[in-house]
PDB file of N, CA and C in Angstrom:
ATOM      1  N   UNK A   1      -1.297  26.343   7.659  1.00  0.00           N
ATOM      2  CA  UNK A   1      -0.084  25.759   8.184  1.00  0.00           C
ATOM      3  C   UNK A   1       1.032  26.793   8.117  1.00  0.00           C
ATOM      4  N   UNK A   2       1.845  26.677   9.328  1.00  0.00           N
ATOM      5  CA  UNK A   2       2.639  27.969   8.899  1.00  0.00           C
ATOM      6  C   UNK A   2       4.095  27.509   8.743  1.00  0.00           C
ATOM      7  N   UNK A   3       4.720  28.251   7.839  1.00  0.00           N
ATOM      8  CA  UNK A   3       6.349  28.257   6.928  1.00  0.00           C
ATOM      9  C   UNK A   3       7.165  27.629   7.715  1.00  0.00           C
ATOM     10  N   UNK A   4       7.686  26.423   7.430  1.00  0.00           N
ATOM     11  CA  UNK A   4       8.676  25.791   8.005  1.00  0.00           C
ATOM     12  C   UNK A   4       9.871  27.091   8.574  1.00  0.00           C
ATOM     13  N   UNK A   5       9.955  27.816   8.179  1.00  0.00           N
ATOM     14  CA  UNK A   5      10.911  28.784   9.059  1.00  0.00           C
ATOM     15  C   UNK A   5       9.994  29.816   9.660  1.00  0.00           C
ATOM     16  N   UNK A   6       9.018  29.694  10.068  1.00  0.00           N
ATOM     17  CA  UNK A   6       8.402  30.516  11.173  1.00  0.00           C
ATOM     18  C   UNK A   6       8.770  30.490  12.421  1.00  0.00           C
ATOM     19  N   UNK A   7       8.709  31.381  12.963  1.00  0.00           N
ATOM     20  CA  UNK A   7       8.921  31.577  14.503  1.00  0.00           C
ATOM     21  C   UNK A   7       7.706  31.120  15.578  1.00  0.00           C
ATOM     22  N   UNK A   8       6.499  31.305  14.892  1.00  0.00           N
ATOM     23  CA  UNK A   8       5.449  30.534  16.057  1.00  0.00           C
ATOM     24  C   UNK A   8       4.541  29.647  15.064  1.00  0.00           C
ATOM     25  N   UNK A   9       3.722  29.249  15.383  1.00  0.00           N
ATOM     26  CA  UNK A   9       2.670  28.343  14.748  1.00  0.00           C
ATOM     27  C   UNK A   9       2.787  26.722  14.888  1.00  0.00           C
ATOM     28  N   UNK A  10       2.149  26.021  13.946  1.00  0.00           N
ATOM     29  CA  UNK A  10       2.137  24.829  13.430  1.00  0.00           C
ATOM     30  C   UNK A  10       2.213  24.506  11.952  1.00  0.00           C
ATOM     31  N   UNK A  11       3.708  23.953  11.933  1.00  0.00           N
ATOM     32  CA  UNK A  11       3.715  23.019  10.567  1.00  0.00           C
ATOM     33  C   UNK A  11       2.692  21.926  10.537  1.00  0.00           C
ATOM     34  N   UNK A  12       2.218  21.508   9.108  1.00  0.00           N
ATOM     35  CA  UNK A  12       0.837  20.490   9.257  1.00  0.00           C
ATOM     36  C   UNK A  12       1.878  19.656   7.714  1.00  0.00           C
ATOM     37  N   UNK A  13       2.567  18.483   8.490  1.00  0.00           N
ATOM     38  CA  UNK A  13       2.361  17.509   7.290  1.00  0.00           C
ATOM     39  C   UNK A  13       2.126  16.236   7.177  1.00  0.00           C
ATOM     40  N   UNK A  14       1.695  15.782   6.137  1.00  0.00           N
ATOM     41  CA  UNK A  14       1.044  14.537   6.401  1.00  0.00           C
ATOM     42  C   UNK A  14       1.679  13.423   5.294  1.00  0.00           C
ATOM     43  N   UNK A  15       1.839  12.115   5.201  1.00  0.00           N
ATOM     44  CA  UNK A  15       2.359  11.389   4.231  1.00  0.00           C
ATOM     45  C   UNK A  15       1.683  10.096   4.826  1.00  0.00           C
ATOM     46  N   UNK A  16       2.243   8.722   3.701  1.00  0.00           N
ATOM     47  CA  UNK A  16       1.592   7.419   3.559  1.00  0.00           C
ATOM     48  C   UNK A  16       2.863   6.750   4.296  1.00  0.00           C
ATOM     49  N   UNK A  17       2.148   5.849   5.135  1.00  0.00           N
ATOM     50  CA  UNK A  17       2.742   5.015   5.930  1.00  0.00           C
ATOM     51  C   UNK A  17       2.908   3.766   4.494  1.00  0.00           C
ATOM     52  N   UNK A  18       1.758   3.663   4.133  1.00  0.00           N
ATOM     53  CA  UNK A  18       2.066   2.415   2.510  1.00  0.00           C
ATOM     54  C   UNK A  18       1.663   3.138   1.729  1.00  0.00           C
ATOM     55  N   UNK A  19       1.535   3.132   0.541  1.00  0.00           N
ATOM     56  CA  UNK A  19       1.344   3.666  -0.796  1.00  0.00           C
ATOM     57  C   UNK A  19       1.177   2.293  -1.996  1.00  0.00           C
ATOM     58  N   UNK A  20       0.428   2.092  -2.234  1.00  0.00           N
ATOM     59  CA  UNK A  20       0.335   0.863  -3.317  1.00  0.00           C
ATOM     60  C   UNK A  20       1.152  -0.607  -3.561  1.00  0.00           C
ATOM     61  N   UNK A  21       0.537  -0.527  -1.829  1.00  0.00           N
ATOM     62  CA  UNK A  21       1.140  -2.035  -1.706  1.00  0.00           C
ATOM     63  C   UNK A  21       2.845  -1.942  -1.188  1.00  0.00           C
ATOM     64  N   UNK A  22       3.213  -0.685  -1.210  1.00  0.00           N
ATOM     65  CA  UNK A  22       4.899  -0.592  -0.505  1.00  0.00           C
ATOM     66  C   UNK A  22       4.863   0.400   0.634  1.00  0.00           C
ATOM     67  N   UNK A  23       6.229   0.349   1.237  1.00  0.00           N
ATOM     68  CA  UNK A  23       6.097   0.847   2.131  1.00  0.00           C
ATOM     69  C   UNK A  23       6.264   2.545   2.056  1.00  0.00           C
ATOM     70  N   UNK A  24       5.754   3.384   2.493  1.00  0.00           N
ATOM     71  CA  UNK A  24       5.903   4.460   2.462  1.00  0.00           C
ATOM     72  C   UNK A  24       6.455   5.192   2.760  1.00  0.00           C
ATOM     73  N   UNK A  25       6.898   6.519   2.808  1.00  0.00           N
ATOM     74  CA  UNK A  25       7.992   7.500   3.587  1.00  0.00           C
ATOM     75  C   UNK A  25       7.870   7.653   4.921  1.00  0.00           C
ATOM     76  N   UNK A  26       6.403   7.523   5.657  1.00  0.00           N
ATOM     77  CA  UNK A  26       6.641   7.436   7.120  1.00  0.00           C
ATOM     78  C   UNK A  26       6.085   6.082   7.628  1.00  0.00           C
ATOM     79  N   UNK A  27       6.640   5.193   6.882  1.00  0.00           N
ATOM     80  CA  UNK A  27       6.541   3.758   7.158  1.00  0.00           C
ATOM     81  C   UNK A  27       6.692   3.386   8.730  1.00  0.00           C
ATOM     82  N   UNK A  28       7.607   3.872   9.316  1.00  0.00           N
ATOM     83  CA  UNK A  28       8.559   3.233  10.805  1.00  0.00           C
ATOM     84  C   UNK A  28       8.458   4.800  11.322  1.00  0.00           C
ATOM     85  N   UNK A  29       7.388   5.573  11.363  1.00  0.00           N
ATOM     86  CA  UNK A  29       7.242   6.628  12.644  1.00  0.00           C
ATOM     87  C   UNK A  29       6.548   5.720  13.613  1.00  0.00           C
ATOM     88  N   UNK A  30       5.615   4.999  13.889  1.00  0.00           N
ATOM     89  CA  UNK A  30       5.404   4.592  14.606  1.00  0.00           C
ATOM     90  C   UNK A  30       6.592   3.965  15.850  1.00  0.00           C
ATOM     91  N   UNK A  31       7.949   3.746  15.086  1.00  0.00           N
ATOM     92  CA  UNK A  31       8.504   3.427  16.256  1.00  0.00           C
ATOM     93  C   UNK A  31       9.680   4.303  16.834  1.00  0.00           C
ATOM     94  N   UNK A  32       9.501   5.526  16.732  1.00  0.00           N
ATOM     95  CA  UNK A  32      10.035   6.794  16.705  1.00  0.00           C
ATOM     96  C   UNK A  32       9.828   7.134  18.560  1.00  0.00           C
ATOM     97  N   UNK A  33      10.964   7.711  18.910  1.00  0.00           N
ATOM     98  CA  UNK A  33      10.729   7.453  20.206  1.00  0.00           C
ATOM     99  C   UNK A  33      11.038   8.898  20.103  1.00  0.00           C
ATOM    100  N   UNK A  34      10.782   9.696  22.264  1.00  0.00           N
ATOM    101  CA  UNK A  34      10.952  10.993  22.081  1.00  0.00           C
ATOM    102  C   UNK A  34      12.414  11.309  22.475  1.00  0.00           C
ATOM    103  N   UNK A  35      12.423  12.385  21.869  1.00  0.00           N
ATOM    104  CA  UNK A  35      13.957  13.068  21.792  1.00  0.00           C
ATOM    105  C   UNK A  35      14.562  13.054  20.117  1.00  0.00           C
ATOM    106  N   UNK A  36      14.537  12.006  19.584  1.00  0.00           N
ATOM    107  CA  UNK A  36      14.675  11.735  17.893  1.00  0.00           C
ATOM    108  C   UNK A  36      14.235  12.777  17.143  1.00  0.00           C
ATOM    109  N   UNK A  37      15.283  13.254  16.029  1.00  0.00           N
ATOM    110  CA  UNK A  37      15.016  13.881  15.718  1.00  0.00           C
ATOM    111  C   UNK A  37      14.761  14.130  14.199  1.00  0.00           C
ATOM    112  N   UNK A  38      14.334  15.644  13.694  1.00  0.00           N
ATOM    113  CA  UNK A  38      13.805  15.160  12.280  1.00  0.00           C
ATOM    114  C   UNK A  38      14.227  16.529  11.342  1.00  0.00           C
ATOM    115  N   UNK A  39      14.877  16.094  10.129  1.00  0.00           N
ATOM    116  CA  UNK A  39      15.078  17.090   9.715  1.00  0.00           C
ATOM    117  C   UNK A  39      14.559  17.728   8.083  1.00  0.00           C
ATOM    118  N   UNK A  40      14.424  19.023   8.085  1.00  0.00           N
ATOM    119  CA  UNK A  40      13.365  19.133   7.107  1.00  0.00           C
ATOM    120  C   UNK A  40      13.641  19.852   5.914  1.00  0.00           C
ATOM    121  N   UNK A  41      14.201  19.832   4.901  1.00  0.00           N
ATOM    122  CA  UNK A  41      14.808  20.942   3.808  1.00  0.00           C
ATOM    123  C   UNK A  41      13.292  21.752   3.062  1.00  0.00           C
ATOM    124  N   UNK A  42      12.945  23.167   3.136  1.00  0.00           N
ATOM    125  CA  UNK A  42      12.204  23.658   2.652  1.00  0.00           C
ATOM    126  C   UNK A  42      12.897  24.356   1.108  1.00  0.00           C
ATOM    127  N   UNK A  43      11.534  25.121   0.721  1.00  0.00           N
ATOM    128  CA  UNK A  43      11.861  25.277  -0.874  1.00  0.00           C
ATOM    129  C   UNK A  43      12.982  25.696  -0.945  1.00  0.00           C
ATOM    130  N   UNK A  44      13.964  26.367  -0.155  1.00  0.00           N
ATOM    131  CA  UNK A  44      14.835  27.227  -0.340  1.00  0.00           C
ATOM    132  C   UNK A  44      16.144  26.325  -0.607  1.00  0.00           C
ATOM    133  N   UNK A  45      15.868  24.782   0.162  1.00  0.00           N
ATOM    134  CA  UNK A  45      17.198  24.375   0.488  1.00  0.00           C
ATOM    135  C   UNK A  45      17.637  24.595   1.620  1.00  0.00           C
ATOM    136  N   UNK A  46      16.552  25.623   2.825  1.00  0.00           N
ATOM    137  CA  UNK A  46      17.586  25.517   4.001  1.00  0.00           C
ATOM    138  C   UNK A  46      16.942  24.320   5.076  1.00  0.00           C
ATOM    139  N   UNK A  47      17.517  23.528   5.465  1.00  0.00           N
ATOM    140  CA  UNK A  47      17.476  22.708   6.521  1.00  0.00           C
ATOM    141  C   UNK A  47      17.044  23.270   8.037  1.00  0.00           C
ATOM    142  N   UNK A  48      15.504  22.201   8.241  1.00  0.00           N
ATOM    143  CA  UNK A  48      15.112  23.275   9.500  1.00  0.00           C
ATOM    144  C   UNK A  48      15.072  22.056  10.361  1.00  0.00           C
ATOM    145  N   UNK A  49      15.749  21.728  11.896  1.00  0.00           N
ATOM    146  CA  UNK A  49      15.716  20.564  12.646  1.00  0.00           C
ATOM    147  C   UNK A  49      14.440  20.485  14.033  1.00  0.00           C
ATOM    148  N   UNK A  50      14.224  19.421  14.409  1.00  0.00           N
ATOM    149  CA  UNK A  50      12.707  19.807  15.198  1.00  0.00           C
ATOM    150  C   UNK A  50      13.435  18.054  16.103  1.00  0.00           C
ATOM    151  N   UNK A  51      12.834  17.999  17.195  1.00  0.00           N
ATOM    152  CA  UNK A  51      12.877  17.208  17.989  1.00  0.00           C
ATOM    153  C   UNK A  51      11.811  16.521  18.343  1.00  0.00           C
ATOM    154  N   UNK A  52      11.141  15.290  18.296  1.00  0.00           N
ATOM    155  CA  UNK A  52      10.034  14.316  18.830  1.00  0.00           C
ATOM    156  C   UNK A  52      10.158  14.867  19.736  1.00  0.00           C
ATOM    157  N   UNK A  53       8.489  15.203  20.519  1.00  0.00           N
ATOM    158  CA  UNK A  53       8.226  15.324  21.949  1.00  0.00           C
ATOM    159  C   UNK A  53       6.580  14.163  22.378  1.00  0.00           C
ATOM    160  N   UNK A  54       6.332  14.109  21.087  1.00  0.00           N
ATOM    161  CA  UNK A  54       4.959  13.175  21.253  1.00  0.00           C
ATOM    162  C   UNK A  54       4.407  12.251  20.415  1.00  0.00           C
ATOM    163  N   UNK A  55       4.178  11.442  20.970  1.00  0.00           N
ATOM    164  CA  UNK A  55       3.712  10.085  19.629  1.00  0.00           C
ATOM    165  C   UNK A  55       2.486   9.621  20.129  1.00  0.00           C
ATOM    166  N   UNK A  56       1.006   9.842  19.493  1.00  0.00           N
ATOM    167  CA  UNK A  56       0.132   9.017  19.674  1.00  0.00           C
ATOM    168  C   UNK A  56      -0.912   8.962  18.820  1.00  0.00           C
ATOM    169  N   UNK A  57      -1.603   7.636  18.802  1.00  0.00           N
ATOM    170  CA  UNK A  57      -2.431   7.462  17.955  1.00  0.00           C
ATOM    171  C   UNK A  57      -4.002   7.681  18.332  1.00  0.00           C
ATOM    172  N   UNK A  58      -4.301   7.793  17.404  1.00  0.00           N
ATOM    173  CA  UNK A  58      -6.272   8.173  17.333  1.00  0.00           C
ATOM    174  C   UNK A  58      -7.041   7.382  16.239  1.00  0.00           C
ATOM    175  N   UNK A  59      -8.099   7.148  17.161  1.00  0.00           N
ATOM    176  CA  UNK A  59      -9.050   6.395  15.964  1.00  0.00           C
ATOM    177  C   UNK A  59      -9.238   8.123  14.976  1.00  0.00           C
ATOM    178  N   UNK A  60      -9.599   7.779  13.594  1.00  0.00           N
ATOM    179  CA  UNK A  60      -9.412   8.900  12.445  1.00  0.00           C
ATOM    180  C   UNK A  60     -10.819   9.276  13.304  1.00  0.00           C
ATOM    181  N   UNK A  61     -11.679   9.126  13.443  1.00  0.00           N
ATOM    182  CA  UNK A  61     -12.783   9.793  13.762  1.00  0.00           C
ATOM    183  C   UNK A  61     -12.696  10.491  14.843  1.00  0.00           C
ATOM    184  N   UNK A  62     -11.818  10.609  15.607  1.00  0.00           N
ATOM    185  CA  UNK A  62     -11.494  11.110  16.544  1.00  0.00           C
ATOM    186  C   UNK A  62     -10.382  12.130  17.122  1.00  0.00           C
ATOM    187  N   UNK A  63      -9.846  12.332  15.860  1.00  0.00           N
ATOM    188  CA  UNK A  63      -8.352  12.889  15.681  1.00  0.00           C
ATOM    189  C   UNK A  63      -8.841  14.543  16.243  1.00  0.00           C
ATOM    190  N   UNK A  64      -8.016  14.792  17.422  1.00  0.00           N
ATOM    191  CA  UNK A  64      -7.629  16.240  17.928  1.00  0.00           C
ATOM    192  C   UNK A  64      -7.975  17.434  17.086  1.00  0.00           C
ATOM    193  N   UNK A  65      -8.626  18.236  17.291  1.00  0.00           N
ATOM    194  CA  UNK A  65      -8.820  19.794  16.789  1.00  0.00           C
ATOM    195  C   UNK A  65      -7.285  20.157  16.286  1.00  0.00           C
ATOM    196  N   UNK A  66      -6.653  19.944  18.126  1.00  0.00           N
ATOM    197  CA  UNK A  66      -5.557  20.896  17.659  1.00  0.00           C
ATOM    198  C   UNK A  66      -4.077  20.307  16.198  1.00  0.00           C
ATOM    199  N   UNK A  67      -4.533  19.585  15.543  1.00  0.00           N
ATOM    200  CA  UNK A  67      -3.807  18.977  14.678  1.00  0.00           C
ATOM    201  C   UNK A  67      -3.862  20.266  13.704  1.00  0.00           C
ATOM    202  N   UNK A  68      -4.836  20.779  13.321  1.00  0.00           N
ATOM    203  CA  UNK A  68      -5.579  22.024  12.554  1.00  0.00           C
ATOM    204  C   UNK A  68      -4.958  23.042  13.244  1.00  0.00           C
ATOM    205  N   UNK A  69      -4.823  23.747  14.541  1.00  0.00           N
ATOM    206  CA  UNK A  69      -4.238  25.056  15.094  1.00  0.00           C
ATOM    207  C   UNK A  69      -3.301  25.221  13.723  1.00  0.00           C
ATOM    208  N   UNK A  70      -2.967  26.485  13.710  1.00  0.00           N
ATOM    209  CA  UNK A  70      -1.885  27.281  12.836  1.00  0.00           C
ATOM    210  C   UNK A  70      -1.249  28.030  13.935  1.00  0.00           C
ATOM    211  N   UNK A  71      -1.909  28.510  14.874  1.00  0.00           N
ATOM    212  CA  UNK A  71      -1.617  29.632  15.660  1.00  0.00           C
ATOM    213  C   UNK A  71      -0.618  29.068  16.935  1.00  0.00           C
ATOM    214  N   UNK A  72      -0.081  30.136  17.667  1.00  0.00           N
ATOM    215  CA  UNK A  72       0.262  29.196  19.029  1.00  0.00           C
ATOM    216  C   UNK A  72       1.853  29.141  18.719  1.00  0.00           C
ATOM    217  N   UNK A  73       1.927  27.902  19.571  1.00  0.00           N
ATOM    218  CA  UNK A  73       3.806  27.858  19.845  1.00  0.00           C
ATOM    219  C   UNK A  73       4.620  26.965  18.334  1.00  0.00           C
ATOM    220  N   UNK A  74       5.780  27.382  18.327  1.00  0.00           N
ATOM    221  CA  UNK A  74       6.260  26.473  17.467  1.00  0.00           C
ATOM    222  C   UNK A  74       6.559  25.189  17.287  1.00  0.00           C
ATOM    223  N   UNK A  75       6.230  24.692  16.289  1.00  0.00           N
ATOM    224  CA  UNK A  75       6.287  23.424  16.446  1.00  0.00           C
ATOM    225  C   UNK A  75       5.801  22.408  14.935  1.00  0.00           C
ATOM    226  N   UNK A  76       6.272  21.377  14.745  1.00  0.00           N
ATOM    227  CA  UNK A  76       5.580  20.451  13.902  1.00  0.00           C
ATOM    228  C   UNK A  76       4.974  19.330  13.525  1.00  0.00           C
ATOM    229  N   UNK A  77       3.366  19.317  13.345  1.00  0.00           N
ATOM    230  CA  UNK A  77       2.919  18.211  13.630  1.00  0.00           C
ATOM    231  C   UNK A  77       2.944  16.488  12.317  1.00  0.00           C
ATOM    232  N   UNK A  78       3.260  15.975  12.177  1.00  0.00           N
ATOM    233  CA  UNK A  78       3.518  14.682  11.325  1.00  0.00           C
ATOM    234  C   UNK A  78       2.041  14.194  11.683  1.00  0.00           C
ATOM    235  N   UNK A  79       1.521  13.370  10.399  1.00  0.00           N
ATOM    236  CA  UNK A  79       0.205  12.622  10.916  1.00  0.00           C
ATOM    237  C   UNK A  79       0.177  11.422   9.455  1.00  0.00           C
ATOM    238  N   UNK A  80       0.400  10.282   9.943  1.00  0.00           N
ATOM    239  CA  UNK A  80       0.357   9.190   9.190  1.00  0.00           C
ATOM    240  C   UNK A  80      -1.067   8.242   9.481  1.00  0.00           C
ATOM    241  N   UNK A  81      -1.125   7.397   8.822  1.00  0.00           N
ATOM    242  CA  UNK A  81      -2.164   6.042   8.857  1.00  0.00           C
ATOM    243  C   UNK A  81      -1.392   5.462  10.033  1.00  0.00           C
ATOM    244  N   UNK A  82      -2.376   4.321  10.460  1.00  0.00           N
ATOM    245  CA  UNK A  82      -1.878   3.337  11.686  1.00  0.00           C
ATOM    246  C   UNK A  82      -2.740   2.593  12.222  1.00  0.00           C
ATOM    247  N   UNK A  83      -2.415   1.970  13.261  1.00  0.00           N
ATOM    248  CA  UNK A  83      -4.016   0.733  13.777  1.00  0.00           C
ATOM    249  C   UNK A  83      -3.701  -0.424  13.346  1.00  0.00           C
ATOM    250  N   UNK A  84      -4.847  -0.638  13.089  1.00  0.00           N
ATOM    251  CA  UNK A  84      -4.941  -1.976  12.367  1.00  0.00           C
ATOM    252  C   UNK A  84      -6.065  -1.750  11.251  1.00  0.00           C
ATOM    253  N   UNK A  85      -5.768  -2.727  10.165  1.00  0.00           N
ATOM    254  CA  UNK A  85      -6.456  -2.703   8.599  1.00  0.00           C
ATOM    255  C   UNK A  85      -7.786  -2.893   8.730  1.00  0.00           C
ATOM    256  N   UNK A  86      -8.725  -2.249   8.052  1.00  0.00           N
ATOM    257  CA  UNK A  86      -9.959  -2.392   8.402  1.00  0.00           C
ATOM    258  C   UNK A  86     -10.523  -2.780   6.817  1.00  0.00           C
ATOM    259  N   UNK A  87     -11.435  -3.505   6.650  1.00  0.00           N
ATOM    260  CA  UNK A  87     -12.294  -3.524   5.175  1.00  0.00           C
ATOM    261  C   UNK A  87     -13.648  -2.941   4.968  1.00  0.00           C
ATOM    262  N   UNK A  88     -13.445  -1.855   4.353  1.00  0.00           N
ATOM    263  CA  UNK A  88     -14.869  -0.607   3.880  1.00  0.00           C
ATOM    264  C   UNK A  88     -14.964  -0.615   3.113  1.00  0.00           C
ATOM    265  N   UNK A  89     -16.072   0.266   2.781  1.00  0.00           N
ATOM    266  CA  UNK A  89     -16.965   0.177   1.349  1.00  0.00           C
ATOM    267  C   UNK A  89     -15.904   0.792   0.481  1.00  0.00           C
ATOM    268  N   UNK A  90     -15.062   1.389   0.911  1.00  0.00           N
ATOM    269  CA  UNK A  90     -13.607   2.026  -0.209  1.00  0.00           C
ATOM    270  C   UNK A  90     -12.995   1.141  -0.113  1.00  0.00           C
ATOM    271  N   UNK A  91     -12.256  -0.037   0.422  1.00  0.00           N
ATOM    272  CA  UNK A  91     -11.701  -1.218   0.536  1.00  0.00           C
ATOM    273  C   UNK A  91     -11.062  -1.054   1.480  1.00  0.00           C
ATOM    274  N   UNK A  92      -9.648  -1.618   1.932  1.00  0.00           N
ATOM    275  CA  UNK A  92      -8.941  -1.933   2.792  1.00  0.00           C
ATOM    276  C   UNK A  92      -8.017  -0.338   3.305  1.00  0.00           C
ATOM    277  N   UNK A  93      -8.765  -0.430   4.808  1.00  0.00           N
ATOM    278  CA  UNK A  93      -7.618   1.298   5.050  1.00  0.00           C
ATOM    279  C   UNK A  93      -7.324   1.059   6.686  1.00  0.00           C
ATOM    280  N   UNK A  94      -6.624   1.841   7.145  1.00  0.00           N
ATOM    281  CA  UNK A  94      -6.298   1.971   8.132  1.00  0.00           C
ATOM    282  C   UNK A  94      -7.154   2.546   9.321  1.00  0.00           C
ATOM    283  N   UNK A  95      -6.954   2.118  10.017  1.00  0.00           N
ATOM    284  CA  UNK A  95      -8.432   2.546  11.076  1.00  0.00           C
ATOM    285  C   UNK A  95      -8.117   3.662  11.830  1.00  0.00           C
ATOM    286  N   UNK A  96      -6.683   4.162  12.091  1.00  0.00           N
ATOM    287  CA  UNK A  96      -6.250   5.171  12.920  1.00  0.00           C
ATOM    288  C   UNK A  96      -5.308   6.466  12.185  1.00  0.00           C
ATOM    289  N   UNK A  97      -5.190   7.325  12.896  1.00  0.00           N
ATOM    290  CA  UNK A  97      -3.837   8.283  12.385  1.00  0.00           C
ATOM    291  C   UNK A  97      -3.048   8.336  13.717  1.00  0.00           C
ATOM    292  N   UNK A  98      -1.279   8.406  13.010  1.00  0.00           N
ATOM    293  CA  UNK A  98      -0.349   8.679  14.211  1.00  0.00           C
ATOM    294  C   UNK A  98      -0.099   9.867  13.789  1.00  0.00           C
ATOM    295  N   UNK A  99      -0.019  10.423  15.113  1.00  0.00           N
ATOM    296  CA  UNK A  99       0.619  12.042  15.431  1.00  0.00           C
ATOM    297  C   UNK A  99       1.635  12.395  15.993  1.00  0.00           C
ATOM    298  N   UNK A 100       2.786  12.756  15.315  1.00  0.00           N
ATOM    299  CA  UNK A 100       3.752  12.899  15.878  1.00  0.00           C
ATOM    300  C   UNK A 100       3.976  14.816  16.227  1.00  0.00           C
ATOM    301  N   UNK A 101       4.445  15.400  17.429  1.00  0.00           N
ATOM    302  CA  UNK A 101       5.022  16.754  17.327  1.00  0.00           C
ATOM    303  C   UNK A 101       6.251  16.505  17.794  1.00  0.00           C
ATOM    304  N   UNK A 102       6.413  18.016  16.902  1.00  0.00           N
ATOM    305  CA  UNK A 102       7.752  18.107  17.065  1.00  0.00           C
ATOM    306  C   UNK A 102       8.155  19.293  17.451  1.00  0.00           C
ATOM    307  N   UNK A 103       9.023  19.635  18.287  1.00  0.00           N
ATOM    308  CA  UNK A 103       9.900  21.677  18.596  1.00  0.00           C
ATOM    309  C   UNK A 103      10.997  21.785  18.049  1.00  0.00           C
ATOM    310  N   UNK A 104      11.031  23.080  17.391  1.00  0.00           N
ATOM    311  CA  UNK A 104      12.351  23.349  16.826  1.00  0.00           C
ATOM    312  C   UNK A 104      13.479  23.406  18.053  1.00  0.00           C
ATOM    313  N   UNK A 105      14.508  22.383  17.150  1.00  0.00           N
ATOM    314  CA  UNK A 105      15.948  22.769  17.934  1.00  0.00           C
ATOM    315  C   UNK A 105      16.446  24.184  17.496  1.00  0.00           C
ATOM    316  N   UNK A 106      16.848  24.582  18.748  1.00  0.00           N
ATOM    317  CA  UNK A 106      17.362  26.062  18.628  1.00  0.00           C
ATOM    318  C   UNK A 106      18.778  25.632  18.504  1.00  0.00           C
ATOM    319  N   UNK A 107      18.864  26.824  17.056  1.00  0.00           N
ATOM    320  CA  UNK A 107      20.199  26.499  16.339  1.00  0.00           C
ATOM    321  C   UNK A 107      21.329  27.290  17.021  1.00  0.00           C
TER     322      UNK A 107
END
Protein backbone atom coordinates (compact mmCIF):
# COMPACT_ATOMS: atom_id res chain seq x y z
CA UNK A 1 0.00 0.00 0.00
CA UNK A 2 1.56 3.14 -0.70
CA UNK A 3 2.18 6.39 1.91
CA UNK A 4 -0.71 8.43 2.28
CA UNK A 5 1.50 11.30 0.89
CA UNK A 6 2.61 9.59 -2.21
CA UNK A 7 2.38 10.92 -5.47
CA UNK A 8 1.19 7.70 -7.40
CA UNK A 9 -0.14 4.39 -6.17
CA UNK A 10 -2.91 3.02 -3.97
CA UNK A 11 -3.74 3.67 -0.38
CA UNK A 12 -5.37 0.21 0.93
CA UNK A 13 -7.60 0.79 4.05
CA UNK A 14 -9.94 -1.16 5.50
CA UNK A 15 -12.23 -0.85 8.81
CA UNK A 16 -15.63 -2.39 10.52
CA UNK A 17 -18.81 -1.22 9.39
CA UNK A 18 -19.97 -2.98 13.19
CA UNK A 19 -17.58 -4.12 15.65
CA UNK A 20 -19.22 -6.06 18.61
CA UNK A 21 -22.56 -5.46 18.26
CA UNK A 22 -21.98 -1.35 17.60
CA UNK A 23 -21.67 0.57 15.02
CA UNK A 24 -18.40 1.06 13.51
CA UNK A 25 -16.15 3.81 12.01
CA UNK A 26 -17.32 3.19 8.47
CA UNK A 27 -20.76 2.48 9.59
CA UNK A 28 -22.71 5.06 6.91
CA UNK A 29 -20.07 4.72 3.82
CA UNK A 30 -22.48 2.99 2.23
CA UNK A 31 -24.43 6.11 1.84
CA UNK A 32 -21.59 8.24 0.72
CA UNK A 33 -22.27 9.71 -2.53
CA UNK A 34 -19.64 10.89 -5.33
CA UNK A 35 -17.89 14.09 -5.00
CA UNK A 36 -17.83 13.79 -0.83
CA UNK A 37 -15.10 14.06 0.56
CA UNK A 38 -12.59 12.43 3.01
CA UNK A 39 -10.01 13.48 5.05
CA UNK A 40 -7.03 11.66 6.37
CA UNK A 41 -4.32 12.71 9.16
CA UNK A 42 -1.15 10.43 8.72
CA UNK A 43 1.63 9.68 11.34
CA UNK A 44 2.98 12.98 10.95
CA UNK A 45 -0.18 14.95 11.68
CA UNK A 46 -0.38 16.20 8.19
CA UNK A 47 -3.87 16.12 6.75
CA UNK A 48 -4.17 14.52 3.27
CA UNK A 49 -7.86 15.26 1.40
CA UNK A 50 -9.18 12.73 -1.42
CA UNK A 51 -12.59 13.00 -3.10
CA UNK A 52 -15.32 9.93 -3.63
CA UNK A 53 -15.31 8.97 -7.25
CA UNK A 54 -16.77 5.31 -6.72
CA UNK A 55 -18.97 3.27 -4.54
CA UNK A 56 -19.65 -0.36 -5.11
CA UNK A 57 -20.26 -3.44 -3.66
CA UNK A 58 -19.03 -7.15 -4.25
CA UNK A 59 -19.95 -10.40 -3.10
CA UNK A 60 -16.35 -11.02 -0.76
CA UNK A 61 -15.67 -13.87 -3.07
CA UNK A 62 -15.53 -11.85 -5.73
CA UNK A 63 -13.86 -8.69 -4.75
CA UNK A 64 -11.59 -6.98 -7.70
CA UNK A 65 -7.77 -7.76 -8.09
CA UNK A 66 -7.35 -4.25 -8.45
CA UNK A 67 -8.25 -3.47 -4.68
CA UNK A 68 -4.51 -5.08 -4.14
CA UNK A 69 -2.69 -2.77 -7.11
CA UNK A 70 -0.04 -0.57 -5.18
CA UNK A 71 1.13 0.64 -8.46
CA UNK A 72 -0.63 3.04 -10.95
CA UNK A 73 -2.48 6.40 -10.41
CA UNK A 74 -3.17 8.07 -7.19
CA UNK A 75 -5.65 7.38 -5.28
CA UNK A 76 -7.47 5.70 -2.16
CA UNK A 77 -9.22 2.69 -1.84
CA UNK A 78 -11.76 2.22 1.54
CA UNK A 79 -13.23 -1.40 1.77
CA UNK A 80 -15.84 -2.18 4.49
CA UNK A 81 -18.42 -5.21 5.19
CA UNK A 82 -21.96 -4.83 3.54
CA UNK A 83 -24.92 -6.93 1.94
CA UNK A 84 -26.87 -8.56 3.87
CA UNK A 85 -26.09 -10.88 7.19
CA UNK A 86 -25.41 -14.25 6.42
CA UNK A 87 -25.12 -17.33 9.18
CA UNK A 88 -21.71 -19.58 8.80
CA UNK A 89 -19.90 -21.97 10.36
CA UNK A 90 -17.94 -18.72 12.01
CA UNK A 91 -21.40 -17.28 12.83
CA UNK A 92 -23.11 -14.29 11.66
CA UNK A 93 -21.01 -12.03 8.88
CA UNK A 94 -21.58 -10.03 6.16
CA UNK A 95 -21.88 -11.42 2.76
CA UNK A 96 -20.28 -8.50 0.76
CA UNK A 97 -17.42 -5.75 0.84
CA UNK A 98 -18.01 -1.96 -0.11
CA UNK A 99 -15.39 -0.22 -2.07
CA UNK A 100 -15.03 3.04 -2.00
CA UNK A 101 -12.06 5.20 -4.25
CA UNK A 102 -10.96 8.02 -3.78
CA UNK A 103 -8.37 11.00 -5.81
CA UNK A 104 -6.41 13.30 -4.13
CA UNK A 105 -7.67 16.89 -4.09
CA UNK A 106 -4.98 18.95 -5.44
CA UNK A 107 -4.03 21.32 -2.79
Amino acid sequence: SAALNATQGNTLLAGHITYNNERGPLYNMADMQPGQRAFIKDADGVVHEFVLVSLKSYVKTALPSTVWTVDGERKLTVVTCGGPVEQTSHGRVYRDNLVTIFLPVDS
